[in-house]
Every structure is written in C-alpha cells, then in structure tokens.
Protein backbone atom coordinates (compact mmCIF):
# COMPACT_ATOMS: atom_id res chain seq x y z
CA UNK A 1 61.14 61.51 -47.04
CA UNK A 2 59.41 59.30 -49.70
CA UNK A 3 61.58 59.29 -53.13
CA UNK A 4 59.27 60.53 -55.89
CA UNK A 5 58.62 59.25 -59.27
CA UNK A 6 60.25 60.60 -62.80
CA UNK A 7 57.09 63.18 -63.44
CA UNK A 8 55.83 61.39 -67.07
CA UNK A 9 52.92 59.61 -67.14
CA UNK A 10 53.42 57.78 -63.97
CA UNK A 11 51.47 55.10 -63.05
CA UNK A 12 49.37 53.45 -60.27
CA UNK A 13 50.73 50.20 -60.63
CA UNK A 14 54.06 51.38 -60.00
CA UNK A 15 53.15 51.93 -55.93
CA UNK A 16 50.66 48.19 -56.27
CA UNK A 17 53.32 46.37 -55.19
CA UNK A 18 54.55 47.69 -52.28
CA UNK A 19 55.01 44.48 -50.90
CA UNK A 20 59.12 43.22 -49.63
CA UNK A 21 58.17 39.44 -49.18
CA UNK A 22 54.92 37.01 -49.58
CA UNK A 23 52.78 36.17 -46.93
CA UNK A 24 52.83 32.67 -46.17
CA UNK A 25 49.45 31.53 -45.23
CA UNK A 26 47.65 28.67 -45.97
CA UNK A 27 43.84 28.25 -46.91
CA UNK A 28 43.48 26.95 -43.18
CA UNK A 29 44.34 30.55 -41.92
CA UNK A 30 41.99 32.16 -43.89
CA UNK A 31 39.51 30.12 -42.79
CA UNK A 32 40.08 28.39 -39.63
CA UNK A 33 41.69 31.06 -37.89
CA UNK A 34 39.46 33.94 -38.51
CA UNK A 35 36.83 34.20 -36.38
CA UNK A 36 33.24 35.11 -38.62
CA UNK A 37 31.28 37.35 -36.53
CA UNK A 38 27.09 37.04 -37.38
CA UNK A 39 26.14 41.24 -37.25
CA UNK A 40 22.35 41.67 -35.72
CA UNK A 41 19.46 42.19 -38.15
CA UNK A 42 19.52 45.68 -39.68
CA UNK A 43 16.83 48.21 -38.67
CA UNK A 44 17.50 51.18 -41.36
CA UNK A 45 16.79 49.88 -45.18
CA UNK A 46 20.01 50.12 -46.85
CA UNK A 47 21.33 52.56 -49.48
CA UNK A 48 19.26 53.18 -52.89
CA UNK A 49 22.76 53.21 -54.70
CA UNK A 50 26.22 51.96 -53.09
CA UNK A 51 27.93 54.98 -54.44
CA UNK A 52 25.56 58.29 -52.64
CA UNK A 53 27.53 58.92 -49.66
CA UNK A 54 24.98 61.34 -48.91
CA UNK A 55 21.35 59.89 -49.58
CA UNK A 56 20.55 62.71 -51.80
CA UNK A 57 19.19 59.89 -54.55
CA UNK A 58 22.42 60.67 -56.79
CA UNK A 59 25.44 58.50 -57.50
CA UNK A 60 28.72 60.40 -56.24
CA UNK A 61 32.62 60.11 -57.17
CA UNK A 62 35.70 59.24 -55.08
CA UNK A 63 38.70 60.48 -56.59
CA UNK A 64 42.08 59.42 -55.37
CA UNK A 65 44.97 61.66 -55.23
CA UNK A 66 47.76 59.30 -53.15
CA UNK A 67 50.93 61.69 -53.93
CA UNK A 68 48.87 64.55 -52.23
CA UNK A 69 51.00 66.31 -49.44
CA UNK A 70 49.65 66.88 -46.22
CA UNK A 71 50.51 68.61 -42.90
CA UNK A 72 54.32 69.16 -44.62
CA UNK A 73 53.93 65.18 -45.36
CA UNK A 74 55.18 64.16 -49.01
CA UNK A 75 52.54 61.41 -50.30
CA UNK A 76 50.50 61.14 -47.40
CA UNK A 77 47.52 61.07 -49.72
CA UNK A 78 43.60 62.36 -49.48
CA UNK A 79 40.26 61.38 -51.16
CA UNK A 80 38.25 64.08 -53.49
CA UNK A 81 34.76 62.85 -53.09
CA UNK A 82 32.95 64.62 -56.31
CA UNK A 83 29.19 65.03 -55.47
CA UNK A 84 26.41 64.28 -57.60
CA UNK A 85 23.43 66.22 -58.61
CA UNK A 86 21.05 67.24 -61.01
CA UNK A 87 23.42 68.73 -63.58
CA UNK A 88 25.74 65.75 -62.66
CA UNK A 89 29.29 66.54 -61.04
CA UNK A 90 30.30 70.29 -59.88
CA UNK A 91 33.87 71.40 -58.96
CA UNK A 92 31.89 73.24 -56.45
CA UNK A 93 30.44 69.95 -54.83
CA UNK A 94 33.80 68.53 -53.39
CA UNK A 95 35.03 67.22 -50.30
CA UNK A 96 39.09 66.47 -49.61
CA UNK A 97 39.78 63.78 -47.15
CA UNK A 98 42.76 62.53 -45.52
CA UNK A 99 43.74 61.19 -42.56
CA UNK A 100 44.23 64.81 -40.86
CA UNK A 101 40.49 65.30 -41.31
CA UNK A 102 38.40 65.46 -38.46
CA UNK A 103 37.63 62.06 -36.87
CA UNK A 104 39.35 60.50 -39.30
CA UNK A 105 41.74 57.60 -37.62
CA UNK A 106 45.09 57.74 -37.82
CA UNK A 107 47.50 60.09 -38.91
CA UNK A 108 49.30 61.44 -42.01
CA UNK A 109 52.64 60.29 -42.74
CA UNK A 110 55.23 60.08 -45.65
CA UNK A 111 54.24 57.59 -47.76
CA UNK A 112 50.80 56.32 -46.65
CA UNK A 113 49.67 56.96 -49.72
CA UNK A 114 46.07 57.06 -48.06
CA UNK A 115 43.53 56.65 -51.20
CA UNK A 116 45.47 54.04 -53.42
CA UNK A 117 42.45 52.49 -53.86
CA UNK A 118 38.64 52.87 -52.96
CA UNK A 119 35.34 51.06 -52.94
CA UNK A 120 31.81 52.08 -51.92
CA UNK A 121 29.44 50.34 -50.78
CA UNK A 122 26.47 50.77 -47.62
CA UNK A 123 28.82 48.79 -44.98
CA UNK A 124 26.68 49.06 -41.96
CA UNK A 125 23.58 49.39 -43.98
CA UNK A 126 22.32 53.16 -42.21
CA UNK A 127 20.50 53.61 -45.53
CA UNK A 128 24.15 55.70 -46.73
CA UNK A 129 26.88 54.60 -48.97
CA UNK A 130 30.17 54.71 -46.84
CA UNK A 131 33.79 54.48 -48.90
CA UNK A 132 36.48 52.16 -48.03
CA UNK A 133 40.00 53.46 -48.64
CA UNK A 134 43.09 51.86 -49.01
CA UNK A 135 46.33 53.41 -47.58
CA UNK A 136 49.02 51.00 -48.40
CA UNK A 137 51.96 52.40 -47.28
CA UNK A 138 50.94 52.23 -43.81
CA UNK A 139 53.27 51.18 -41.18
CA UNK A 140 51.42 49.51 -38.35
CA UNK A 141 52.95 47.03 -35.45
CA UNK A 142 51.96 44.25 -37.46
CA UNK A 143 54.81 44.62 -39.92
CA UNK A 144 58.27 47.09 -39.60
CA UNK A 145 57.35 48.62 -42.87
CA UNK A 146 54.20 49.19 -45.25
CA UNK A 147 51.76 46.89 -44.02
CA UNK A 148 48.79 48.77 -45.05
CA UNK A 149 45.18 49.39 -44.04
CA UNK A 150 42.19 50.06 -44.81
CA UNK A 151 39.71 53.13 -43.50
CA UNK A 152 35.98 53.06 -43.98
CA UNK A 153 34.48 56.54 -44.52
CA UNK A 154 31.20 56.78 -42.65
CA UNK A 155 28.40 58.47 -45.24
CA UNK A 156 25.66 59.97 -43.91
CA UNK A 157 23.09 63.24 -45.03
CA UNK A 158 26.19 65.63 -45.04
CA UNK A 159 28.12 63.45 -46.52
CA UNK A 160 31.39 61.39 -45.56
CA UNK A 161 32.57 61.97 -42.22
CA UNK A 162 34.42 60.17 -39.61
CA UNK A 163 35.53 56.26 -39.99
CA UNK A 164 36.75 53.06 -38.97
CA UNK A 165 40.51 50.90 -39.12
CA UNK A 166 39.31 47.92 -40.27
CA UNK A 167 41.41 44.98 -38.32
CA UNK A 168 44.12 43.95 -40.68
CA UNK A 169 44.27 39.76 -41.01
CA UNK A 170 46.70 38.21 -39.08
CA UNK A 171 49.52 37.12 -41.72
CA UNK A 172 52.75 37.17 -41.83
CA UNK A 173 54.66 40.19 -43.85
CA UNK A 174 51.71 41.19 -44.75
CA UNK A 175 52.61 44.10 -47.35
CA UNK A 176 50.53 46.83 -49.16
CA UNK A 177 47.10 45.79 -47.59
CA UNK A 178 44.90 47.75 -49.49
CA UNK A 179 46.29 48.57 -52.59
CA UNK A 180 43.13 46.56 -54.53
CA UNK A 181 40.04 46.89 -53.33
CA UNK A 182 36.39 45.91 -54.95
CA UNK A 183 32.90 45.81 -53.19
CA UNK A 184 29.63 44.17 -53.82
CA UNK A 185 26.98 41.42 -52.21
CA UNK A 186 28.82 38.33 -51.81
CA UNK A 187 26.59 36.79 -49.56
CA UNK A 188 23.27 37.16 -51.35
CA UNK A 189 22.09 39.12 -48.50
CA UNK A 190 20.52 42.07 -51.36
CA UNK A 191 22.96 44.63 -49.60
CA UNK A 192 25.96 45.76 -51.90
CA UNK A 193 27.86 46.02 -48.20
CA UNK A 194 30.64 43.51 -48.13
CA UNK A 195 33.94 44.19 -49.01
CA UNK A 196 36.71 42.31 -50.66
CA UNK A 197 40.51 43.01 -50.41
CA UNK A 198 43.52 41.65 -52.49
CA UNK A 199 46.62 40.92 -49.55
CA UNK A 200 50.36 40.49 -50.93
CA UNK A 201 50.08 36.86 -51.71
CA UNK A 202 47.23 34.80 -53.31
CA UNK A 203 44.56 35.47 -51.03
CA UNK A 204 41.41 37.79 -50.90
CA UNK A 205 39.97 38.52 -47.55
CA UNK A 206 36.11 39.56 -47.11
CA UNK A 207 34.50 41.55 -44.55
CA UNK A 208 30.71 41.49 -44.00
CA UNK A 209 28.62 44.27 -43.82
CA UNK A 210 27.18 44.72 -40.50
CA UNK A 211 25.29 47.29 -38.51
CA UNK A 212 27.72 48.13 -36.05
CA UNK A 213 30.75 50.91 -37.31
CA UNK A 214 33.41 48.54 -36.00
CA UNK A 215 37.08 46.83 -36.99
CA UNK A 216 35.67 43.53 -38.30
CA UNK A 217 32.01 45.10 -40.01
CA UNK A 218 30.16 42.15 -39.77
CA UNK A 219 32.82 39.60 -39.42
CA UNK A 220 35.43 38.71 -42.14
CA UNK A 221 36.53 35.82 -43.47
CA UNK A 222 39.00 35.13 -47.03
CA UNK A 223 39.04 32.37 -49.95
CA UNK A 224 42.60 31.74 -51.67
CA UNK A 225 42.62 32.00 -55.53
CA UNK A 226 44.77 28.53 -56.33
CA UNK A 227 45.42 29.56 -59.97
CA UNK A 228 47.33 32.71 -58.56
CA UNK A 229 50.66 33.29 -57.09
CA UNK A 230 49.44 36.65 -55.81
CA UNK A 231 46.26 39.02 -56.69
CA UNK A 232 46.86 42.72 -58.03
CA UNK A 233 43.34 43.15 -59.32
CA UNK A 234 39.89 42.82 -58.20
CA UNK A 235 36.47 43.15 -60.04
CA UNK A 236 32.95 41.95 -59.35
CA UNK A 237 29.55 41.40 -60.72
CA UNK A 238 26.89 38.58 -61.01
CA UNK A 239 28.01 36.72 -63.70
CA UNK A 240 25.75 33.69 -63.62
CA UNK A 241 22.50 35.62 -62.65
CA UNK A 242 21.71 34.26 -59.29
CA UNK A 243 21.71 37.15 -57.60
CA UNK A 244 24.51 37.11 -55.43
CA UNK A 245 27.96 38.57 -57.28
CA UNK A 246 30.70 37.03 -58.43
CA UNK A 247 35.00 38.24 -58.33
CA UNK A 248 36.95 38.33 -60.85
CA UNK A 249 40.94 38.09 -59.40
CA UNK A 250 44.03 39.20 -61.68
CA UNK A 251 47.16 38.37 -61.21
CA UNK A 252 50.43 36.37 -61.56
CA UNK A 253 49.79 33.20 -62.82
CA UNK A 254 51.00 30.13 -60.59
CA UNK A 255 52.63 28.00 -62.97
CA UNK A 256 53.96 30.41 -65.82
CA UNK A 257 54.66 33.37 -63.63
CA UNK A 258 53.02 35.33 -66.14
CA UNK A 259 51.86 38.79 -64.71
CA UNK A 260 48.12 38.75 -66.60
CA UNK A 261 46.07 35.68 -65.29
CA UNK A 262 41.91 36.70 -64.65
CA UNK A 263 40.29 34.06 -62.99
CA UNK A 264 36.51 33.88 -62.18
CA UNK A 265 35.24 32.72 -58.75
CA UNK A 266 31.38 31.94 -58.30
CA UNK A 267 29.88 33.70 -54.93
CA UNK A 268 27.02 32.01 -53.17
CA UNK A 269 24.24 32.11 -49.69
CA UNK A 270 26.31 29.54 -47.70
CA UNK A 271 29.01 31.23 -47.29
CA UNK A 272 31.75 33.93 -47.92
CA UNK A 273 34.26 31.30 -49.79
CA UNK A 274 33.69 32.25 -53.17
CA UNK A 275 35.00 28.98 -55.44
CA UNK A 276 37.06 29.27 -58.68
CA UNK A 277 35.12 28.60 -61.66
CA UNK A 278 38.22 28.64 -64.23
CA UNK A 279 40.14 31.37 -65.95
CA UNK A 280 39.26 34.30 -68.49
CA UNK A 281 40.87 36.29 -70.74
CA UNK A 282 44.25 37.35 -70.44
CA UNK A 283 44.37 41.16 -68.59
CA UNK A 284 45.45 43.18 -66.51
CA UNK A 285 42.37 44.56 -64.65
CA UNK A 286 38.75 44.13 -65.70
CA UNK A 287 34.91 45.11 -65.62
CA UNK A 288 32.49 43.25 -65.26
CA UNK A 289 28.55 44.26 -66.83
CA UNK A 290 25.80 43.01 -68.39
CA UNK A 291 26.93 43.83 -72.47
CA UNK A 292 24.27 41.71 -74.58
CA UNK A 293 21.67 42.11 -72.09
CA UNK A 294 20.68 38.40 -71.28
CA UNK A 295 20.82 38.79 -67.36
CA UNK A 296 24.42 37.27 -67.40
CA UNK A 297 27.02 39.73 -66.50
CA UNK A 298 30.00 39.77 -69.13
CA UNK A 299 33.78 40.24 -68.15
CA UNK A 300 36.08 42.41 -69.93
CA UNK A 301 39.96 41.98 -69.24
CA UNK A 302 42.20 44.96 -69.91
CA UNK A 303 45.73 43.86 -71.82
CA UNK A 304 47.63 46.93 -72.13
CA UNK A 305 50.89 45.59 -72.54
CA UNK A 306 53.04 45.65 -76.09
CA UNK A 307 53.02 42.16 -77.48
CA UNK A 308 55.59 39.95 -75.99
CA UNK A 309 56.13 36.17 -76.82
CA UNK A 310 56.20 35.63 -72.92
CA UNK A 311 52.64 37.24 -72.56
CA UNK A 312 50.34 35.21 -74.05
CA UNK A 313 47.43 37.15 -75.54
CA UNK A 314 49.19 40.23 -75.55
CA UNK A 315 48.78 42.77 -78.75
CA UNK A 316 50.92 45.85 -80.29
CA UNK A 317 49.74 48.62 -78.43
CA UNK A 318 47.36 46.83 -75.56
CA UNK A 319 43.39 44.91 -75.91
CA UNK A 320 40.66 44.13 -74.98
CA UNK A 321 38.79 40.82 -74.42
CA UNK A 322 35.01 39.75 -73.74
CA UNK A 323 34.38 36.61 -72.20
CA UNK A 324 30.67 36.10 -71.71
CA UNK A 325 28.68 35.40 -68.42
CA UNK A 326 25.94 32.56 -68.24
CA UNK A 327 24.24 30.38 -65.85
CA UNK A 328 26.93 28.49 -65.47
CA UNK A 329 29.90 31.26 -64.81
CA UNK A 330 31.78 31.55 -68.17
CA UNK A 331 29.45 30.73 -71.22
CA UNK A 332 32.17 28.21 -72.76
CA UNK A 333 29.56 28.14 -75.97
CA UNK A 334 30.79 31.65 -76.96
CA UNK A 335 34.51 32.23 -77.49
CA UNK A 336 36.08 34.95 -76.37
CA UNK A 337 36.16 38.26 -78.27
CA UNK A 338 39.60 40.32 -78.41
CA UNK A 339 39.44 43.80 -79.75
CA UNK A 340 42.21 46.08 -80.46
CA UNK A 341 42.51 49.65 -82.27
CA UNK A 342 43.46 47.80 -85.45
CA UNK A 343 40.07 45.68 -85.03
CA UNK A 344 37.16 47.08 -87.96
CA UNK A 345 35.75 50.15 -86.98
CA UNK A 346 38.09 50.85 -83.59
CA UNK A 347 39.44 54.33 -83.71
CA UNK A 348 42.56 54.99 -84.53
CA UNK A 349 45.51 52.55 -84.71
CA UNK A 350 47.79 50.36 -82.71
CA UNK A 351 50.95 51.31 -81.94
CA UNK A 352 53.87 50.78 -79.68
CA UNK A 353 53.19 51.98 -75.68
CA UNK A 354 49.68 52.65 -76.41
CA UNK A 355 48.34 50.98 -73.46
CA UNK A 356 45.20 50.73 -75.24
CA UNK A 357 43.13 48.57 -72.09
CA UNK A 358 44.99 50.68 -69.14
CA UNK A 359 41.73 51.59 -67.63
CA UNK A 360 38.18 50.06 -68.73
CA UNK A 361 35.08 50.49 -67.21
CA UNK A 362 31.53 49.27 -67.82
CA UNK A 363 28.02 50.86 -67.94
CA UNK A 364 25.00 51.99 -69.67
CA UNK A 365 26.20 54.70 -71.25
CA UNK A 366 22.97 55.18 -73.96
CA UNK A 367 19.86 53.86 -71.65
CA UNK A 368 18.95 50.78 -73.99
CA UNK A 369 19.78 48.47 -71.29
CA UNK A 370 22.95 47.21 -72.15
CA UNK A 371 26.48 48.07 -70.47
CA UNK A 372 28.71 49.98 -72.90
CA UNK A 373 32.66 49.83 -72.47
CA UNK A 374 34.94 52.39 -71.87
CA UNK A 375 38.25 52.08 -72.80
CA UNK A 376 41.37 54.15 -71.70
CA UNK A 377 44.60 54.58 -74.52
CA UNK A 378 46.63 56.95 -71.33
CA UNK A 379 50.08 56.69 -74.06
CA UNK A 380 48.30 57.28 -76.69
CA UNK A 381 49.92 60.46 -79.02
CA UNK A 382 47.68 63.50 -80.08
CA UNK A 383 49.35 64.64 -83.07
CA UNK A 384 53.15 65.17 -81.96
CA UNK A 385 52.37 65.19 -78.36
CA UNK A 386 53.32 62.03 -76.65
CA UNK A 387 51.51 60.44 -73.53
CA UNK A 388 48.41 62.47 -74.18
CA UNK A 389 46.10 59.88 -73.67
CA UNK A 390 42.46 59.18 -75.71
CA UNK A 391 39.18 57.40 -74.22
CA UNK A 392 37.27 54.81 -76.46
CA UNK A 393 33.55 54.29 -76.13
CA UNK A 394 32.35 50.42 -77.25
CA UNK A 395 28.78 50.56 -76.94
CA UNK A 396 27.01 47.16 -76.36
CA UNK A 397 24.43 45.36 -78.01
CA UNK A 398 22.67 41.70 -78.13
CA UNK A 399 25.90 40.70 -80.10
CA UNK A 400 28.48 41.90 -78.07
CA UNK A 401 30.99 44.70 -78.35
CA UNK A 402 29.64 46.58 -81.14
CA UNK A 403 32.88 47.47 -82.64
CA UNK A 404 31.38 49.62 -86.02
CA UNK A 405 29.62 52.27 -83.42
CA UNK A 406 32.75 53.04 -81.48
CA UNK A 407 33.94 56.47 -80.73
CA UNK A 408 37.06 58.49 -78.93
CA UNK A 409 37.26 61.39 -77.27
CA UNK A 410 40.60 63.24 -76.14
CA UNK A 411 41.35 66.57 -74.91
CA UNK A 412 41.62 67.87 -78.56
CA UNK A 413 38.17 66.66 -79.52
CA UNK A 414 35.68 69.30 -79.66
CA UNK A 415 33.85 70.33 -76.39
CA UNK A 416 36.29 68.41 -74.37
CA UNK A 417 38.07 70.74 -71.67
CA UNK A 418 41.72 71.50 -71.91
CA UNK A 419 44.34 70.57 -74.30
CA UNK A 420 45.97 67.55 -75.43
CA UNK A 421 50.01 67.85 -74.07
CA UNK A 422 52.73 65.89 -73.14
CA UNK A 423 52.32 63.42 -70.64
CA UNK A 424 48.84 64.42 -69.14
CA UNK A 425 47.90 60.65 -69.18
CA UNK A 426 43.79 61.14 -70.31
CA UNK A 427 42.25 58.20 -69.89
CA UNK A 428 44.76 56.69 -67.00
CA UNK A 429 41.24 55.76 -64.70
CA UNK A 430 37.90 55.52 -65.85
CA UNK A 431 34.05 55.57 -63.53
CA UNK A 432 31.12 55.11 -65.17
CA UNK A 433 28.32 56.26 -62.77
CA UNK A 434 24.85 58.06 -63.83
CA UNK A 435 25.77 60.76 -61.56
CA UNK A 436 22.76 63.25 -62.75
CA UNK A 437 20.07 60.34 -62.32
CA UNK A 438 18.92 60.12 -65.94
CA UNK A 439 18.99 57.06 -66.42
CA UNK A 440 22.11 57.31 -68.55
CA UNK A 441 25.48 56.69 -67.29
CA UNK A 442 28.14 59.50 -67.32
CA UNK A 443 31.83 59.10 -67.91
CA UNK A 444 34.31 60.37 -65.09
CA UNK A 445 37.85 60.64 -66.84
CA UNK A 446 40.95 61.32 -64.59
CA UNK A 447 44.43 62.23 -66.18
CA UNK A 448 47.00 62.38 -63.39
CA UNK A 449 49.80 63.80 -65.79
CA UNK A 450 47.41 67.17 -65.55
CA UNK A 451 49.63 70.18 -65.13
CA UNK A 452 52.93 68.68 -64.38
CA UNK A 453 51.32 65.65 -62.31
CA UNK A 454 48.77 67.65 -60.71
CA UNK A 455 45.82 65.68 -62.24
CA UNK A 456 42.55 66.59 -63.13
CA UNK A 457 39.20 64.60 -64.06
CA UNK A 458 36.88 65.05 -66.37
CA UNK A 459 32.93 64.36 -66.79
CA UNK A 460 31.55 63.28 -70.13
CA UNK A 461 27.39 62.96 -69.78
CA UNK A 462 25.45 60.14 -71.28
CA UNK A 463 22.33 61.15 -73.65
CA UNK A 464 20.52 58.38 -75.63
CA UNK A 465 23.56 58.55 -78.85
CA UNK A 466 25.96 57.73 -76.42
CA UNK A 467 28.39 60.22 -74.57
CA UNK A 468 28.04 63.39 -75.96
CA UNK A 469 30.94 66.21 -75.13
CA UNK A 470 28.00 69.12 -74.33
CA UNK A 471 28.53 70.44 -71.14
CA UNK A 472 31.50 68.46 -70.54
CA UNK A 473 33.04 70.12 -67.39
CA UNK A 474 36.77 69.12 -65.95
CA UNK A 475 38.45 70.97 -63.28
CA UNK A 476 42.12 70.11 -61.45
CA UNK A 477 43.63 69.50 -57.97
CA UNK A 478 44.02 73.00 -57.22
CA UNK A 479 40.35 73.61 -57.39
CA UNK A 480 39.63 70.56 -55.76
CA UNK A 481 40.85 72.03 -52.91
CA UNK A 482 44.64 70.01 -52.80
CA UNK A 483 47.83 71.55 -52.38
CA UNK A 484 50.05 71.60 -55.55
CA UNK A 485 53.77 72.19 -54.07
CA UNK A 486 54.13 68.41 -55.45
CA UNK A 487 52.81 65.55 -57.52
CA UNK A 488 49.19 65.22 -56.04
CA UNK A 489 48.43 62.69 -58.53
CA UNK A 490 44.49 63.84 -58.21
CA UNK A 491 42.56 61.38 -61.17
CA UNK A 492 45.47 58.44 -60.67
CA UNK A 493 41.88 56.32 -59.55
CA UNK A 494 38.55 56.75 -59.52
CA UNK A 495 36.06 54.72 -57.55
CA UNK A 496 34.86 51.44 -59.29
C-alpha cells in the first residue's frame, strides 16, 4: 500500500514530482527520433467548445479526485466530470471515472493516482470534446516504477466513455508522465485538439489531433524549453494574436536552480516546435487570457510562496504578476504588474503561508469582453480557523488588473455553501468556464481539505457585476458518487 499524506491542507504539488531520476534526452530525440504521423482530413466539424464532452452546446467540468480508492485500491484515483446545463452545474449531472470503468484501459492500482491532471480538448475532431487524463503513478514496462501515462476519454452525445493509452515517448527514466498537462491549437489548424505534456526533465512532448482514436492521435512530436532544468507547469493561449496558441512552461530555472521560472514559447503553421520567446514573471503556475482586451492574450504567473531572498520576486504571503501579450510575444513596452493582498484595494492582507497565487484562473467573468482573474488564498485564515482558504476576483479592464473593483468570497461570505473550518483548503483549484451558456463565465471552486480530505467544489455564477453568490450550489465526494473510507481528494484539480 501507498503511504498517505498528514490530512491538512495537502497539496497537489506534493505527488508533481513523482519522478526518482531525470531523463536524459537530447533535443535530437525529441525530434529526430519521433516519428510525426500526418492524420487524414477530418470529415465531422469539430467541437463548438473544447470542454462539452457531450455536444449538448454547454461547457462541462472535470474534477480530479487522485486519492480516490477503488476496487479495495488506496489512491488509484477517478475523474468527476460535472455536466453543464442551463442552470449551470448540478450534483445530479455527474459522471465518476476511473480506470475500472467500462472500456476504460488499464487497470486500477495503488498509487496510479489516475486524474492528477486533465485537459480537454476535441482530439479526433468527431464534433465532441474528449478529456485527457494523467495517471502518474503508473507503472508500465518502460520504467520499474511510476512512469506514468496518459488516457484520453472519448466524448460523445452521452458523454465520456471509453479511451485510448496514448504511447508514452521513448526516454529514459521517464517519471510521472502526466502529472502537467495543457491543451490547445498549436498548429494553427483552428481545432483546439492537440495536446501538450510536461515529462520529468526539460522537455514538453505534443501530440496532434487526428481522426483516428489511436496511441499517437495524429502523430506527436516535443520542443525542449532551454531556460528550464525541468517543467512542472503548463499553460497556453495566443499571446501574440496570430491565431495559433502559444505555452507558457514553469519550472526550475537552469542556471539558479530556482523552483519559479515561466518562460513563453511562440507556436506557429510549420510546425509543432514551439520556440522560446524569453521569460515572464516569476510563478509558480499561470493563466493565460485576454485582460485589456487588445487581441493579445496576457499571462498571469502565480507566486504563492513566503518571501525568501533565494526566490526572487517572491512576496509575504504569495502574488500575482501580469506580463502583457503583443504582436511580438511579451509587450516589453509595458512592465510587468505584481499584485499582492497588501496592493490598494486587494482584500484583505498579506500574511505568512497565505499562498495568495496557489490557484489562478482566467475568464470573462462580467461579459464586457475582457478576462477577469481569479485568484486562490487555500491558507488563508477565516477568523481563528486556519487553512480555510478565500477566492479573489480581479476583474479586467483596458488598463489591466483593476485592483480597486476586487472582491473575495469564502465559505463564510454570505450565500456561499458550507462553513469556513480548519484545513478545508477553499480556493486550492480554480475553472473558469461559462458552464450555463450566458455569455458570462462561472467560477468552479474545489477545496480538497472538505470534510476531513474528502473535497468538495463549488460553483459561483457570473452576472454582468461580476460573480454574484445567488444560487451558488457546492456539493462533496460522497454525492459525487466516490467512496469516502479515505482521502478522495475530490476538488485537488479542476480542468484548465
């Protein structure tokens, strides 16, 4: 059996880095010694939205819940795919995956940890959205222990069912394949269907979407991120507006070893090998959306860390930071724009193990056109109960961040669900997806501390002021259909 985690607040990143040892290979294996595959024309048009696994012309949820026990196996892991619909997401719209569902490959084991990470996206372009999912403490022949894979979920009009084993690339101790995961067009194709995954050194493989439901998609193919020792974060959007997206990688820097490095690297129609168009702000994850509505997609890096004098850009109590998109990549015109809770107009205040920039997502939240920022504070203290957790709402505007309308909600603020307690982690993930197709972006909160580690998401609706706690609804593992006997983790991540 698996050896579980202290049950406070526990956190994703601690099962990241699963890997024992670097891989070793060079930029010539990713490229010379992967075979890219050309998929046939597709016949169906593809999916309206990368995120409706069933065509129904909403925007669905994947929740993960990797410490989820199943068939008597401790942190085997499933998927909680949240539906979407006209009153946005139901507890009563819910489907549990895992790898003991029907036609679903493989088998579950202690320790797969199968949903550490997802991404949607229309991967064989059948007009629906299909999920990937990482399980990265799968042992294959490849590797004796934890190489990882990854499954795609096959959508279709009832919804997810059956899937593939995508072919794992051919390195050396390859560790943890799986664990970060992002999706979008990197080819320029028009088709959100390719997929992009983080391996254990500094390398990010890419498989192309493709018509056929098979190991390789379309073909796959990698780029290595130079300014990296290894990747641990993965985010994409079209920053420089030519219609094809862009990555943003995080990770350990190669020269300074410092664990918060977010580089850019520019996508384009030639070919998969996106190339690095310098570094952003300092983080730990990030978004990326259009904030000040030029056509540019902005980044924003998450910093949670405490300030330390061997983290550069690090703040008491976590940050923040906009860097600004433009034809170019990076608009180096603009500096950078840092924003913590001691920053005019911010809720609250900073203080020590905050981890104010844990989880940050991007959207628009209000319908003006503009992506607003989420913000996740998972250690942040309601009154005298520690770890509770707090969301922050930046909304954007043709400034920027605008930092005097900001707003928080936790699970003490009025119409919110539940109770703020020790150690429920609110905040801990973050989705923003308009899952009742208003036009208006709703926020999807999941605190994995829930009931003694059980979890439980929450779903705050958009409306033209900006997320408004009406009609808020939440509801835990246990209704989600997962068994509780342990730490299912359910809200730990959240499709983005």
């Amino acid at each position: 059996m698996s050896t579980r985690h202290p049950a406070f607040c526990r956190s994703a990143s601690m099962h990241k880095n699963l890997r024992t040892a670097l891989a070793t290979a060079s930029v010539t294996a990713l490229t010379g010694g992967l075979l890219m595959v050309t998929a046939a024309p597709s016949t169906a048009a593809p999916a309206r939205y990368a995120d409706d696994f069933n065509g129904d012309g909403y925007r669905d949820l994947a929740v993960s819940a990797p410490g989820t026990v199943v068939a008597g196996h401790d942190q085997a892991g499933a998927v909680v795919v949240t539906y979407g619909s006209s009153s946005g997401l139901q507890s009563s719209r819910t489907q549990v995956v895992s790898q003991s569902s029907s036609a679903v490959p493989g088998a579950s084991e202690d320790g797969d940890r199968f949903g550490g990470a997802t991404a949607s996206g229309d991967f064989n372009n059948d007009g629906y959205a299909d999920l990937a999912v990482g399980t990265p403490g799968e042992d294959t022949t490849a590797s004796p222990q934890h190489t990882g894979t990854i499954t795609v979920l096959w959508g279709g009009k009832a919804g997810l069912a059956g899937g593939t084993i995508l072919e794992d690339p051919p390195l050396l101790n390859l560790n943890g394949y799986g664990a970060v995961l992002t999706s979008g067009d990197f080819d320029g194709d028009g088709k959100d269907d390719d997929l992009a995954v983080a391996s254990s050194d500094n390398s990010v493989f890419i498989y192309k979407g493709g018509t056929t439901k098979g190991g390789k998609l379309g073909g796959r193919t990698g780029f290595a991120t130079p300014s990296l020792t290894y990747v641990n974060s993965l985010a994409s959007g079209d920053v420089n507006g030519d219609g094809i997206d862009d990555i943003v990688a995080g990770g350990e820097d190669v020269d300074s070893r410092e664990l918060s490095k977010q580089s850019l690297y520019l996508g384009n129609d030639s070919a998969l090998e996106l190339q690095y168009a310098g570094d952003v702000s300092h983080g730990q994850t990030a978004a990326v959306g259009d904030i000040d509505g030029d056509g540019y997609a902005d980044i924003v890096t998450g910093y949670p860390i405490d300030q330390r004098s061997s983290m550069p850009g690090s703040t008491l109590g976590g940050n923040v930071s906009l860097t600004f998109g433009s034809a170019g990549g990076r608009d180096t015109s603009r500096p950078a724009v840092t924003i913590t809770q001691n920053t005019a107009g911010i809720p609250g205040a900073s203080e020590t193990n905050d981890n104010f920039g844990y989880a940050i997502a991007l959207n628009d939240i209000n319908g003006d056109g503009k992506a607003d920022l989420a913000v996740g504070t998972p250690y942040e203290s309601i009154g005298a109960e520690e770890a509770t957790g707090s969301i922050t709402v930046i909304p954007g505007s043709s400034a920027g961040l605008a930092a005097a309308s900001a707003y928080t909600y936790n699970q003490g603020s009025t119409g919110i669900p539940g109770a703020a307690e020790d150690g429920d982690c609110f905040g801990q993930a973050l989705a923003l997806a308009d899952t009742n197709a208003d036009g208006k972006a709703d926020l999807a909160v999941g605190a994995p501390g829930e009931n003694n580690n059980d979890g439980a998401v929450w779903s705050i609706k958009g409306r033209a002021s900006g997320l408004t706690a009406t009609a808020a609804v939440s509801f835990g593992a246990a209704t989600a259909g997962l068994p509780t006997t342990q730490w299912p983790e359910f809200g730990v991540q959240i499709t983005r």
